[in-house]
Protein backbone atom coordinates (compact mmCIF):
# COMPACT_ATOMS: atom_id res chain seq x y z
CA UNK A 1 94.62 121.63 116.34
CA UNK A 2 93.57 124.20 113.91
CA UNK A 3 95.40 123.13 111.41
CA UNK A 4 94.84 119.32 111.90
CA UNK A 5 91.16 120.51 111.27
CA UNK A 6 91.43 122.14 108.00
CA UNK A 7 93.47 119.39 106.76
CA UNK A 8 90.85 116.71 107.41
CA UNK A 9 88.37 118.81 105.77
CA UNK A 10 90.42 119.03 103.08
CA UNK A 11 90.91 115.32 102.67
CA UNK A 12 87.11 115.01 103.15
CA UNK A 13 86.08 117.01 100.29
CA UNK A 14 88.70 115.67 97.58
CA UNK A 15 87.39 113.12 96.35
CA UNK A 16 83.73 115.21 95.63
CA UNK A 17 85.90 117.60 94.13
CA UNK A 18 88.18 115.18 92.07
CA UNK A 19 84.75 113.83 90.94
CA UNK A 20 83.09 116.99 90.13
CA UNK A 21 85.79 117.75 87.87
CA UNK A 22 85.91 114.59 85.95
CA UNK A 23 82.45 115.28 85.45
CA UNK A 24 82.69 118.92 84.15
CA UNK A 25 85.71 117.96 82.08
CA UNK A 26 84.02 114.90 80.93
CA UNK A 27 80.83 117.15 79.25
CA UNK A 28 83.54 119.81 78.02
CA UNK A 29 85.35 117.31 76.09
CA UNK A 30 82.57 115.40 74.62
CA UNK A 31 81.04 116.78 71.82
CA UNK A 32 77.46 115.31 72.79
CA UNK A 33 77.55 114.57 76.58
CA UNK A 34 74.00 113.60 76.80
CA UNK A 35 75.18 110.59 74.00
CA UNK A 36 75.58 108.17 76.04
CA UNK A 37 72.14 109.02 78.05
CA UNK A 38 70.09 108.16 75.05
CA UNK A 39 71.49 105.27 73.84
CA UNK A 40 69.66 101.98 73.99
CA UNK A 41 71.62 100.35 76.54
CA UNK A 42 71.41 102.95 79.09
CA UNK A 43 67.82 103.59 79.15
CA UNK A 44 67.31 99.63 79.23
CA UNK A 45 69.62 99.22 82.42
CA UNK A 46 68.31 102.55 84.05
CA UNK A 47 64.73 101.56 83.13
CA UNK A 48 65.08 98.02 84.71
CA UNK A 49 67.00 100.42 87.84
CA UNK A 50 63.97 101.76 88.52
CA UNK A 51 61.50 99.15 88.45
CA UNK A 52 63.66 97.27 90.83
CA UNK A 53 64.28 100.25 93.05
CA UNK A 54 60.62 101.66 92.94
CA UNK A 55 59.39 98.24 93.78
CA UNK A 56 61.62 97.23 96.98
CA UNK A 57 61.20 100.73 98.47
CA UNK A 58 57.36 100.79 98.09
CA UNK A 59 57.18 96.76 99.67
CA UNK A 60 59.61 97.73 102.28
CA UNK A 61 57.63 100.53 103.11
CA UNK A 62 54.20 98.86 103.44
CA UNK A 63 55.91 96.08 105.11
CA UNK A 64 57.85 98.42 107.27
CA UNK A 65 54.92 99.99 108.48
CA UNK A 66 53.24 97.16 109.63
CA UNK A 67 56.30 95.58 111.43
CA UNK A 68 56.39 99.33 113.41
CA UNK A 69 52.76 98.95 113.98
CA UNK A 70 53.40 95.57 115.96
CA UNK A 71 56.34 97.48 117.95
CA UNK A 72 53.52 99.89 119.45
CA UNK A 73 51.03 97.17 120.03
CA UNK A 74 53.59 94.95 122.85
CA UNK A 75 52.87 95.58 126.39
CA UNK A 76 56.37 94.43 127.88
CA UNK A 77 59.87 96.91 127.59
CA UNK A 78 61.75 93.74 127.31
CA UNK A 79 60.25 92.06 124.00
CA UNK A 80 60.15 95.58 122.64
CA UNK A 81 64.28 96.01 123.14
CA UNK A 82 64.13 92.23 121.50
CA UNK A 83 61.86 93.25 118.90
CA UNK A 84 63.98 96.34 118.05
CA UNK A 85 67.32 94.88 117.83
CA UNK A 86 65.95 91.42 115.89
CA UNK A 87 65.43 94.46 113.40
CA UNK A 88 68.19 95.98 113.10
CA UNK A 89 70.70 92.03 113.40
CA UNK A 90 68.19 91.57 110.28
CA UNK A 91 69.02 95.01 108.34
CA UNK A 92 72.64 94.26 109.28
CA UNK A 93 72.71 90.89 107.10
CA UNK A 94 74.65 91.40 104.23
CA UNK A 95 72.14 90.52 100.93
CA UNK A 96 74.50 88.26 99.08
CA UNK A 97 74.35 86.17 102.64
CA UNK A 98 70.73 86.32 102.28
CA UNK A 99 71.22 84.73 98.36
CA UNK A 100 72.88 82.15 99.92
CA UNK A 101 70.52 80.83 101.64
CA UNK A 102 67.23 81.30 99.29
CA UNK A 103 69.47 79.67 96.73
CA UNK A 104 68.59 76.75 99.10
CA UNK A 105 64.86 77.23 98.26
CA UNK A 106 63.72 75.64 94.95
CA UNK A 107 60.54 78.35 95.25
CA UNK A 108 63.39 80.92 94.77
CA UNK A 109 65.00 79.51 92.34
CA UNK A 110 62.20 79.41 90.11
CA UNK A 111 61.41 82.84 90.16
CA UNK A 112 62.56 85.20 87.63
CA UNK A 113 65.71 87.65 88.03
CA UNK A 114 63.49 90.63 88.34
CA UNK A 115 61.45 88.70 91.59
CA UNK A 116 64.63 87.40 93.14
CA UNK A 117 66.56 90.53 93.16
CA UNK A 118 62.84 92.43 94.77
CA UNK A 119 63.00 89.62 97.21
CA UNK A 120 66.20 89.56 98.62
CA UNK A 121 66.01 93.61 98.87
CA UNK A 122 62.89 93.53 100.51
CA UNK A 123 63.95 91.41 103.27
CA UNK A 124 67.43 93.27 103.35
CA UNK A 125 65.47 96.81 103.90
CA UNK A 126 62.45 96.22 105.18
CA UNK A 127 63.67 96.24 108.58
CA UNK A 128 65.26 99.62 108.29
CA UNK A 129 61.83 100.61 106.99
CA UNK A 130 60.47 99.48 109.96
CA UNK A 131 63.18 101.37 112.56
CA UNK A 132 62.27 104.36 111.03
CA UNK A 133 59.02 104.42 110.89
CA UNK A 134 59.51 103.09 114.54
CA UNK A 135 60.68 106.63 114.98
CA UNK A 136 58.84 108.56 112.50
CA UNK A 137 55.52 107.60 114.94
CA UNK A 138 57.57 108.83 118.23
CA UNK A 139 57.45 112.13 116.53
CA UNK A 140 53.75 112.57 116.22
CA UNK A 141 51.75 114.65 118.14
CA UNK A 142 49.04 111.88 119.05
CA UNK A 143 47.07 114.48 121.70
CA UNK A 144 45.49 115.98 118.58
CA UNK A 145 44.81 112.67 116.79
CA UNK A 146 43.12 111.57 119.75
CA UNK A 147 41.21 114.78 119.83
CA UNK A 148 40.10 114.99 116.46
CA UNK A 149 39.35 110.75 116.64
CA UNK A 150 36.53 111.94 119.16
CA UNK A 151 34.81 114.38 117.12
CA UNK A 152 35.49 113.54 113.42
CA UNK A 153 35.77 110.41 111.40
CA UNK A 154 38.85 107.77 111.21
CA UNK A 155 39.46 109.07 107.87
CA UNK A 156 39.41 112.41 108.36
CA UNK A 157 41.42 112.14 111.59
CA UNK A 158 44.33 110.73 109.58
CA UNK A 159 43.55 112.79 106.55
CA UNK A 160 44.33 116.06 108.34
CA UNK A 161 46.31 115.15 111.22
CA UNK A 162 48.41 112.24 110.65
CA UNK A 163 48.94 112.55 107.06
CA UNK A 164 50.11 116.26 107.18
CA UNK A 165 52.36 115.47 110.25
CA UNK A 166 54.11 112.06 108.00
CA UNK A 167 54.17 113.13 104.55
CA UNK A 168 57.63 115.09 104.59
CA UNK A 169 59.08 111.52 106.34
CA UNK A 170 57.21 109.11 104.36
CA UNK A 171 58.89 111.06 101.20
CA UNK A 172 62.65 111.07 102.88
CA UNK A 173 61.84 107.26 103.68
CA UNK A 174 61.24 106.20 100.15
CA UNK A 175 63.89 108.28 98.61
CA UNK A 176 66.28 106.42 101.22
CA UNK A 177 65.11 103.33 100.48
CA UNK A 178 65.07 103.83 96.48
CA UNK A 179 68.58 105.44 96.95
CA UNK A 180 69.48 102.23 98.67
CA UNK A 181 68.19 99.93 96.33
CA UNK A 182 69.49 101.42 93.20
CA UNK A 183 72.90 101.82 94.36
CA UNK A 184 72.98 98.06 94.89
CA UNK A 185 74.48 95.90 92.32
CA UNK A 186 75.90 93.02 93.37
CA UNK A 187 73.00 90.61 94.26
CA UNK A 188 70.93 91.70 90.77
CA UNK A 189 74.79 90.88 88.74
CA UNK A 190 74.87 87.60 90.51
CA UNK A 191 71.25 87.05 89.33
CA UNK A 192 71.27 88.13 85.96
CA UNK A 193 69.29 91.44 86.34
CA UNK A 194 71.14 94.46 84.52
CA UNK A 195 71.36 97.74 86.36
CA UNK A 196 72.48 100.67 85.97
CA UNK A 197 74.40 100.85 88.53
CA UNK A 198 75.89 97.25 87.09
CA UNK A 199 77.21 98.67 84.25
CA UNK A 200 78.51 101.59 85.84
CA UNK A 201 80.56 99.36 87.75
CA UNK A 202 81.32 97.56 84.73
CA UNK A 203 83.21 100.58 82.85
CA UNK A 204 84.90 101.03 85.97
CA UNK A 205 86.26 97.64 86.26
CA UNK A 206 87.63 97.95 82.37
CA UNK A 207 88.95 101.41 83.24
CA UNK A 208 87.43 103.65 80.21
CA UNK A 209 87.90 106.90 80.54
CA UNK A 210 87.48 108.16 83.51
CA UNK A 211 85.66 111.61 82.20
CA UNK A 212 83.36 109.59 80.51
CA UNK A 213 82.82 107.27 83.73
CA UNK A 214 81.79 109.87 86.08
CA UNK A 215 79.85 111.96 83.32
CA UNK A 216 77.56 108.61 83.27
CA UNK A 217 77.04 108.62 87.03
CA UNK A 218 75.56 112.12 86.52
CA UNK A 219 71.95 110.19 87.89
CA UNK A 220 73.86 109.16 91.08
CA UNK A 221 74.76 112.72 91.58
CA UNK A 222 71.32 114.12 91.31
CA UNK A 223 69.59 111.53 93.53
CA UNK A 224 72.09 112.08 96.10
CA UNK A 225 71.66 115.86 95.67
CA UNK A 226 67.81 115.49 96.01
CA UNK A 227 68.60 113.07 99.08
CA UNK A 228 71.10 115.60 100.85
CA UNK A 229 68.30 118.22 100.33
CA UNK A 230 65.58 116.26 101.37
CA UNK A 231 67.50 115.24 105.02
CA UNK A 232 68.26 118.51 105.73
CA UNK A 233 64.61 119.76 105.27
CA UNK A 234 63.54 116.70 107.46
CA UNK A 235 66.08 117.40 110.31
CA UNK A 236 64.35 120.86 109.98
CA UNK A 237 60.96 120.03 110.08
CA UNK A 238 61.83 117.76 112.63
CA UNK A 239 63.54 120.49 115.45
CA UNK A 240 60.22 122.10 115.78
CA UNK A 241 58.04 118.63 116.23
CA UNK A 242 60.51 116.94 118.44
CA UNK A 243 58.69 118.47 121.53
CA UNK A 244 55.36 116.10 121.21
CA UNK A 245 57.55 113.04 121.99
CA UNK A 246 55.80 109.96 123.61
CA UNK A 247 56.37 106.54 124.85
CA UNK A 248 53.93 104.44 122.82
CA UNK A 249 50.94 104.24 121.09
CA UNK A 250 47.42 102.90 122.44
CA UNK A 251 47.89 99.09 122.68
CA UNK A 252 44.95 98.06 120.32
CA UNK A 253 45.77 94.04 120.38
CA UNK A 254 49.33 93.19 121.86
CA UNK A 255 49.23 90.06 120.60
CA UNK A 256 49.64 91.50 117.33
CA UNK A 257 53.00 92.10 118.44
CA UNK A 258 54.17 89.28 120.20
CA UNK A 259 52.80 87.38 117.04
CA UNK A 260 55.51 89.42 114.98
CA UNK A 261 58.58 88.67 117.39
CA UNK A 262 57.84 84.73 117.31
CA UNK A 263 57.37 85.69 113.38
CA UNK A 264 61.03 87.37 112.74
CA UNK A 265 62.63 85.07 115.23
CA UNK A 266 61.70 82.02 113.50
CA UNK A 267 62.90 83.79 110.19
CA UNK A 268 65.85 84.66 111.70
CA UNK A 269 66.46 80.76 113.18
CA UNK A 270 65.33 79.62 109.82
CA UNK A 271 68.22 80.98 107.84
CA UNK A 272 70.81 79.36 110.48
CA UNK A 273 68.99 76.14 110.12
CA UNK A 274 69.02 76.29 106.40
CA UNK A 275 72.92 77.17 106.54
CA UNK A 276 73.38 74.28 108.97
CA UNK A 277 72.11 71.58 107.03
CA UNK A 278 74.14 72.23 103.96
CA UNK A 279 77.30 71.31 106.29
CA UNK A 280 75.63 68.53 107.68
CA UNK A 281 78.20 65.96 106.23
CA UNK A 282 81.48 68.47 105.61
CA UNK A 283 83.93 68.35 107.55
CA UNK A 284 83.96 71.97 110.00
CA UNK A 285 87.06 71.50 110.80
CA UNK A 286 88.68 71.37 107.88
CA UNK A 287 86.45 74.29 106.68
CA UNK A 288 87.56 76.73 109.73
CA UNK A 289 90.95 75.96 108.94
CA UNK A 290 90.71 76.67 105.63
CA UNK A 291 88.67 80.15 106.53
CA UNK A 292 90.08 80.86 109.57
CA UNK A 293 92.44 83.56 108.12
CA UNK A 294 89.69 85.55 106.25
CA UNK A 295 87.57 85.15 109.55
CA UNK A 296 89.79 87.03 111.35
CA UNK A 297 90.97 89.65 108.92
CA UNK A 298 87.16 90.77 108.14
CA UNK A 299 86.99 90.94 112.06
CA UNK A 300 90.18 92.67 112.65
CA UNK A 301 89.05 95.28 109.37
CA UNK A 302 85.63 96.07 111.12
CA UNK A 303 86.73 96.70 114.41
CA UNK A 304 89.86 98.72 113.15
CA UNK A 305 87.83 101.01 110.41
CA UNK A 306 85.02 101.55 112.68
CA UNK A 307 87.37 102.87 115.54
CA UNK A 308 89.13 105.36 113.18
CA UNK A 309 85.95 106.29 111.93
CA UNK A 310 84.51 107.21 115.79
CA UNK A 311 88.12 109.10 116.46
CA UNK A 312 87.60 111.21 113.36
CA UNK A 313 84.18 112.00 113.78
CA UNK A 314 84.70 112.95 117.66
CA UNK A 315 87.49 114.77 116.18
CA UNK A 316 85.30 116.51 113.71
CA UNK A 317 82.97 117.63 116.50
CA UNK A 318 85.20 118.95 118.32
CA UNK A 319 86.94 120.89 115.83
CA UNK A 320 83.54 122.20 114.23
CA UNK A 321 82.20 123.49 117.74
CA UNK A 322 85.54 125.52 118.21
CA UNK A 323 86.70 126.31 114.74
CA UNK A 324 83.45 125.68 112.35
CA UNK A 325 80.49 127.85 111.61
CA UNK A 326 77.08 126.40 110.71
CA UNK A 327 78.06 126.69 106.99
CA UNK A 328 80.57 124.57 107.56
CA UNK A 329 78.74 122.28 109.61
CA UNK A 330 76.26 121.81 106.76
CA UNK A 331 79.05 121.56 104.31
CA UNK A 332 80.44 118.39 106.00
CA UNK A 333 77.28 116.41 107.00
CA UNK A 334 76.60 117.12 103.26
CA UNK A 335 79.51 115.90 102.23
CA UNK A 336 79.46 112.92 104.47
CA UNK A 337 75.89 112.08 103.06
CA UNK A 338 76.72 112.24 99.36
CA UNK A 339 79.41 109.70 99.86
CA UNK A 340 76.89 107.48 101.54
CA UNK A 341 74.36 107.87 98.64
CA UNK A 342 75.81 107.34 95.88
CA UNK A 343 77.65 104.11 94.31
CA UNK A 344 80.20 103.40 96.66
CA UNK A 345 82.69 102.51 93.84
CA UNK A 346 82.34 106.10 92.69
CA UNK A 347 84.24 107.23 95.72
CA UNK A 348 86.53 103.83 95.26
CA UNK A 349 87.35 104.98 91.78
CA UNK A 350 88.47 108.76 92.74
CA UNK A 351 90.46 107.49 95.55
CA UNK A 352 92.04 105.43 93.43
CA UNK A 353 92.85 108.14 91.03
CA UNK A 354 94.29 110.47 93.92
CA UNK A 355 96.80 107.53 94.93
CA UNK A 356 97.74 107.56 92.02
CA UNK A 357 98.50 110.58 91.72
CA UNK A 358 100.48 110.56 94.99
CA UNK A 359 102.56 107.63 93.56
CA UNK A 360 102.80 103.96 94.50
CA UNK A 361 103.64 103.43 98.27
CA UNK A 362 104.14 99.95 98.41
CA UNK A 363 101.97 97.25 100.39
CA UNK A 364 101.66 99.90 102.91
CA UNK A 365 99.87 102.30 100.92
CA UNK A 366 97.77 100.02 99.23
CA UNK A 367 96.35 99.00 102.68
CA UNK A 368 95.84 102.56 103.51
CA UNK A 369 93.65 103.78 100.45
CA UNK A 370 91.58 100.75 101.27
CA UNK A 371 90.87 101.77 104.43
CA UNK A 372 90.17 105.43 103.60
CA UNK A 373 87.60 103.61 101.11
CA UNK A 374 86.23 102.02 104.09
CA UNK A 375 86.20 105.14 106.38
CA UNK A 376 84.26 107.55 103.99
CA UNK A 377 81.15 105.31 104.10
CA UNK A 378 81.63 104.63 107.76
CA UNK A 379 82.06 108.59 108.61
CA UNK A 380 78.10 109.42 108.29
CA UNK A 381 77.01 106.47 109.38
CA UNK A 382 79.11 106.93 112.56
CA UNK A 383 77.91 110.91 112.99
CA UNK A 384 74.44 109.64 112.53
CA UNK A 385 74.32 106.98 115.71
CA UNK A 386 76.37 109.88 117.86
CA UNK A 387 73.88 112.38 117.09
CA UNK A 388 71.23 109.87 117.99
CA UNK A 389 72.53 108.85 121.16
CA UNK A 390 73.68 112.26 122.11
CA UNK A 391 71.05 114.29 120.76
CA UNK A 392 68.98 115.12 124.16
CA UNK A 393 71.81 115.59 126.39
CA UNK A 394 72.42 119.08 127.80
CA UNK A 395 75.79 120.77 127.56
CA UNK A 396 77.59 121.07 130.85
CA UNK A 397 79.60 124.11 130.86
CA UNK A 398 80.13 123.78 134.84
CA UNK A 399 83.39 122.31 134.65
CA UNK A 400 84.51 125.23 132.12
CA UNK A 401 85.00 127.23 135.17
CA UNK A 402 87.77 125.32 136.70
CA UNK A 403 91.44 124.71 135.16
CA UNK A 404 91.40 120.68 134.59
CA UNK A 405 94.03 119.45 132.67
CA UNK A 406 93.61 117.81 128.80
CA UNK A 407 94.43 114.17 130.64
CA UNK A 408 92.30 114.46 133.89
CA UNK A 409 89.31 115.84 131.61
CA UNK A 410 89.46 113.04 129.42
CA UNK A 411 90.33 110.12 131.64
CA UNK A 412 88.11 111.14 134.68
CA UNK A 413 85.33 112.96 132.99
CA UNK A 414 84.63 112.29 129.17
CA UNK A 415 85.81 108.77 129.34
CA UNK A 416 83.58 107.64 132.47
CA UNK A 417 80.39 109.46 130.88
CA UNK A 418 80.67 108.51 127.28
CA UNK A 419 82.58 104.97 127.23
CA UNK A 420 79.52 102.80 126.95
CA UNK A 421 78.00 104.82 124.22
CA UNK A 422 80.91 105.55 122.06
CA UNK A 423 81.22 101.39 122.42
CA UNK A 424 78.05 100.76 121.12
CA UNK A 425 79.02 103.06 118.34
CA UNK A 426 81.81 101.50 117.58
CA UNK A 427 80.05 97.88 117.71
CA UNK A 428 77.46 99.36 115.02
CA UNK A 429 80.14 100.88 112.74
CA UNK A 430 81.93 97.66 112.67
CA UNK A 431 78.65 95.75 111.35
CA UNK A 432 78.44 98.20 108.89
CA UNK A 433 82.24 97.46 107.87
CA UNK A 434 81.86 93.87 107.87
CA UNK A 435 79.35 93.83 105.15
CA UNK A 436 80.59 96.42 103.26
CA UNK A 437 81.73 95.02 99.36
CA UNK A 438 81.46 97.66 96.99
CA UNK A 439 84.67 99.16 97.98
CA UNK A 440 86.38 95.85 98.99
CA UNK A 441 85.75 94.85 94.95
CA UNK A 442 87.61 97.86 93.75
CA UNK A 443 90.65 98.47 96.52
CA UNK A 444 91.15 95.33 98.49
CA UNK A 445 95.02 94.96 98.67
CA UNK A 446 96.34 91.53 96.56
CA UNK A 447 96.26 88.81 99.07
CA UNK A 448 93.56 90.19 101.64
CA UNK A 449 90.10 88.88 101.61
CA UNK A 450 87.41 89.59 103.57
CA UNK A 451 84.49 87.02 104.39
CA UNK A 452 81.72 88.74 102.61
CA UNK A 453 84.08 89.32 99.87
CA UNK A 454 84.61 85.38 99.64
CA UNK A 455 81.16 84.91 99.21
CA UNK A 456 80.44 87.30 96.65
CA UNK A 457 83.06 85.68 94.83
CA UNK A 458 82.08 82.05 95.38
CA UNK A 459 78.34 82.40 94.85
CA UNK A 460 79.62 82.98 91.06
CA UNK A 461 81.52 79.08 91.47
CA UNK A 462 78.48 77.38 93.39
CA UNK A 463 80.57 76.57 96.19
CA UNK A 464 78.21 75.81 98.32
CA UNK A 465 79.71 74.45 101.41
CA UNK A 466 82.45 77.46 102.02
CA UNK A 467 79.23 79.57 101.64
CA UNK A 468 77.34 78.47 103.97
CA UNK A 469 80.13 78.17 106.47
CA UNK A 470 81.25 81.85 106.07
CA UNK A 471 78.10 82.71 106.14
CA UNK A 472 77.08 81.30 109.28
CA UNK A 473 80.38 82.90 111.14
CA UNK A 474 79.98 86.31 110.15
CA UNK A 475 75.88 85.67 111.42
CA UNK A 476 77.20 84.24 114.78
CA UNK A 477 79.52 87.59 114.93
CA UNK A 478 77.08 90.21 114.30
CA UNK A 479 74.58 87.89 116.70
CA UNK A 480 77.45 88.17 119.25
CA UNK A 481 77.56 91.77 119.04
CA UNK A 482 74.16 92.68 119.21
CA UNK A 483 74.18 90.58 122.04
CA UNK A 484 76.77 92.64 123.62
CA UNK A 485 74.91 95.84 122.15
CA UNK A 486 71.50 94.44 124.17
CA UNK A 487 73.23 94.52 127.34
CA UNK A 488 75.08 97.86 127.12
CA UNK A 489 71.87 99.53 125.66
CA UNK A 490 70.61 98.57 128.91
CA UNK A 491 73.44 100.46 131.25
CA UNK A 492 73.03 103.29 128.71
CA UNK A 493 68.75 103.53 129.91
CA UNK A 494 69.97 103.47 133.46
């Protein structure tokens, strides 16, 4: 077990260090590293970068707080559980399925590159803004905001107690949502808009030099440095205000609230109807038989990665509470994070470099670098919702007393207590895995497609009615899981 351990941290950590080494080769071999930084091109693409990502993160934000503001104003447990998970099905849709469907909308299409691209990331992450600061506001301590809202003014009230209690999150929120945004280059290539992150992509796909390559993702590196810095002095900040928990906040106007579910419902029923009528007159059947492969491939991927991903991480726990120190424990969240953070095809392009170093394996191993692509952006997203849904249980150390064997622990004790919430996990993961392309563009096997991979690639063609099709079915599946996710959420409260 020891040893099984070590070796996934060690597997964990090589690409970081493959990349790190690239990079440190890549300025020792160049005679002017910092060449490339000032040329023309980059500071045009890394300019326009930052525009775009400055401007989703700071709508999604404003929008994001108003959408949590609604959450706290509804009376009724039931259309807040709605509320919530209409949030997070709407987070979950991939953005090149949202392109497909404002491509519909001659308003859109009108718009410049810039505007389209801020759109479509706005709706992508404004939800997620809105989760979080869903949970940011659980964190408050409201007993002295409505203390000092008795005796001073509005302003000042929120001036020194709300601000000081928010400004740590509402600094980790942007950063997440900037980081989020300016890793994202598929939607802004489709439109037109040059990233950075675009081009980076771009060097990758004509495989320069790979020094060179990972010496100009040097900005990645220090935003998701800053990031991994910035979450760890949150989850600090937050241990010692956990304790003023609450359930709500004062219910001002609930119809504010029920305004905003009939609001992102009928958003939400708008896209399906706008999908629907483009396959008015084609044929569905033809069109499912002609998909019906990639349907269940993407499914079959999702569901696979995401329940290696909970294994390993349960696994990584486990081995961490018996082998690990807290050093260690802050080594691999950190770890986990930066592969999260920064351009997904980053960690595509060193794990591509380490098979090949290990030497062709066939179809076999093909398949198995692309899902170890898969599985190191799924790993922290996985620890994240176990630490969430774990995080105020106690630690029963009863049954430590008593000789129970490895098979009767797990079948009649860890399975029977935990099955429902490692399944909602797993449900999560696999949303996560369905709309995952960066690493699909890079390592997908020849001959495997996945259905968000078919739609990145047809939205360059105008193929409209395959769109629209594929992008229905993978909205009916995640639907169909949060669905299922609704009703074990619900065993999970009880």
């Amino acid at each position: 077990m020891r040893i099984l351990f070590f070796l996934t941290l060690a597997v964990l950590s090589a690409p970081f260090i493959l990349l790190s080494s690239l990079m440190v080769l890549g300025v020792w071999e160049t005679q002017d590293p910092f060449t490339y930084f000032a040329s023309r091109a980059f500071l045009e693409s890394f300019k326009q970068s930052l525009q775009l990502s400055c401007t989703v993160a700071l709508i999604s934000m404003g929008i994001g707080s108003g959408l949590a503001y609604g959450f706290y104003t509804i009376m009724k447990r039931g259309y807040r559980r709605v509320y919530f998970f209409t949030l997070l099905l709407l987070f979950m849709i991939q953005p090149v399925i949202l392109l497909s469907v404002f491509n519909q909308v001659e308003t859109f299409t009108q718009m410049n590159a810039f505007w389209q691209s801020v759109l479509i990331g706005v709706l992508h992450l404004a939800p997620l803004a809105s989760l979080l600061w869903i949970y940011f506001f659980t964190l408050l301590n409201m007993n002295a905001l409505y203390v000092s809202g008795q005796i001073a003014s509005r302003w000042n009230s929120w001036r020194y107690i709300l601000f000081p209690q928010l400004k740590i999150r509402i600094g980790v929120l942007f950063l997440l949502l900037f980081i989020l945004s300016f890793i994202d280059q598929e939607v802004p290539s489709i439109l037109g808009y040059r990233t950075y992150t675009e081009d980076l992509l771009a060097q990758m796909t004509l495989m320069e030099n790979l020094e060179h390559i990972v010496l100009a993702a040097f900005p990645s590196f220090v935003l998701a440095a800053i990031a991994v810095w910035g979450f760890i002095y949150f989850a600090n900040d937050m241990h010692y205000q956990i304790y003023f928990q609450k359930q709500g906040m004062n219910q001002t106007n609930r119809y504010i609230g029920n305004s905003m579910i009939f609001l992102i419902l009928a958003y939400l029923f708008w896209m399906i109807y706008m999908l629907s009528t483009t396959l008015a007159d084609i044929s569905l059947k033809g069109l499912l038989k002609e998909n019906s492969d990639v349907i269940i491939q993407s499914i079959v991927l999702a569901l696979l990665t995401a329940s290696l991903s909970l294994g390993i991480v349960l696994s990584l726990k486990e081995g961490l509470k018996r082998y690990g120190s807290g050093i260690v424990a802050l080594i691999v969240i950190g770890l986990l994070f930066f592969y999260i953070l920064v351009p997904h095809a980053l960690v595509s392009l060193a794990l591509l470099e380490i098979y090949q170093w290990i030497g062709y394996l066939g179809d076999s191993g093909d398949y198995l670098i692309f899902i170890f692509g898969y599985l190191f952006i799924l790993l922290p997203i996985t620890m994240v919702l176990l630490y969430l849904l774990q995080k105020y249980e106690r630690e029963d150390h009863f049954l430590t007393f008593f000789p129970i064997a490895f098979y009767d622990r797990w079948t009649k004790i860890i399975l029977p207590k935990y099955s429902i919430q490692w399944t909602i996990v797993l449900f999560v993961t696999a949303l996560f895995a369905l709309n995952e392309l960066s690493v699909s563009i890079l390592l997908i096997p020849p001959g495997f497609e996945t259905m968000v991979v078919r739609i990145y690639n047809l939205l360059h063609y105008g193929d409209k009615a395959t769109i629209a099709f594929l992008s229905l079915a993978q909205l009916f599946f995640v639907i169909l899981l949060f669905i299922l996710l609704g009703w074990l959420s619900k065993r999970v409260a009880r």
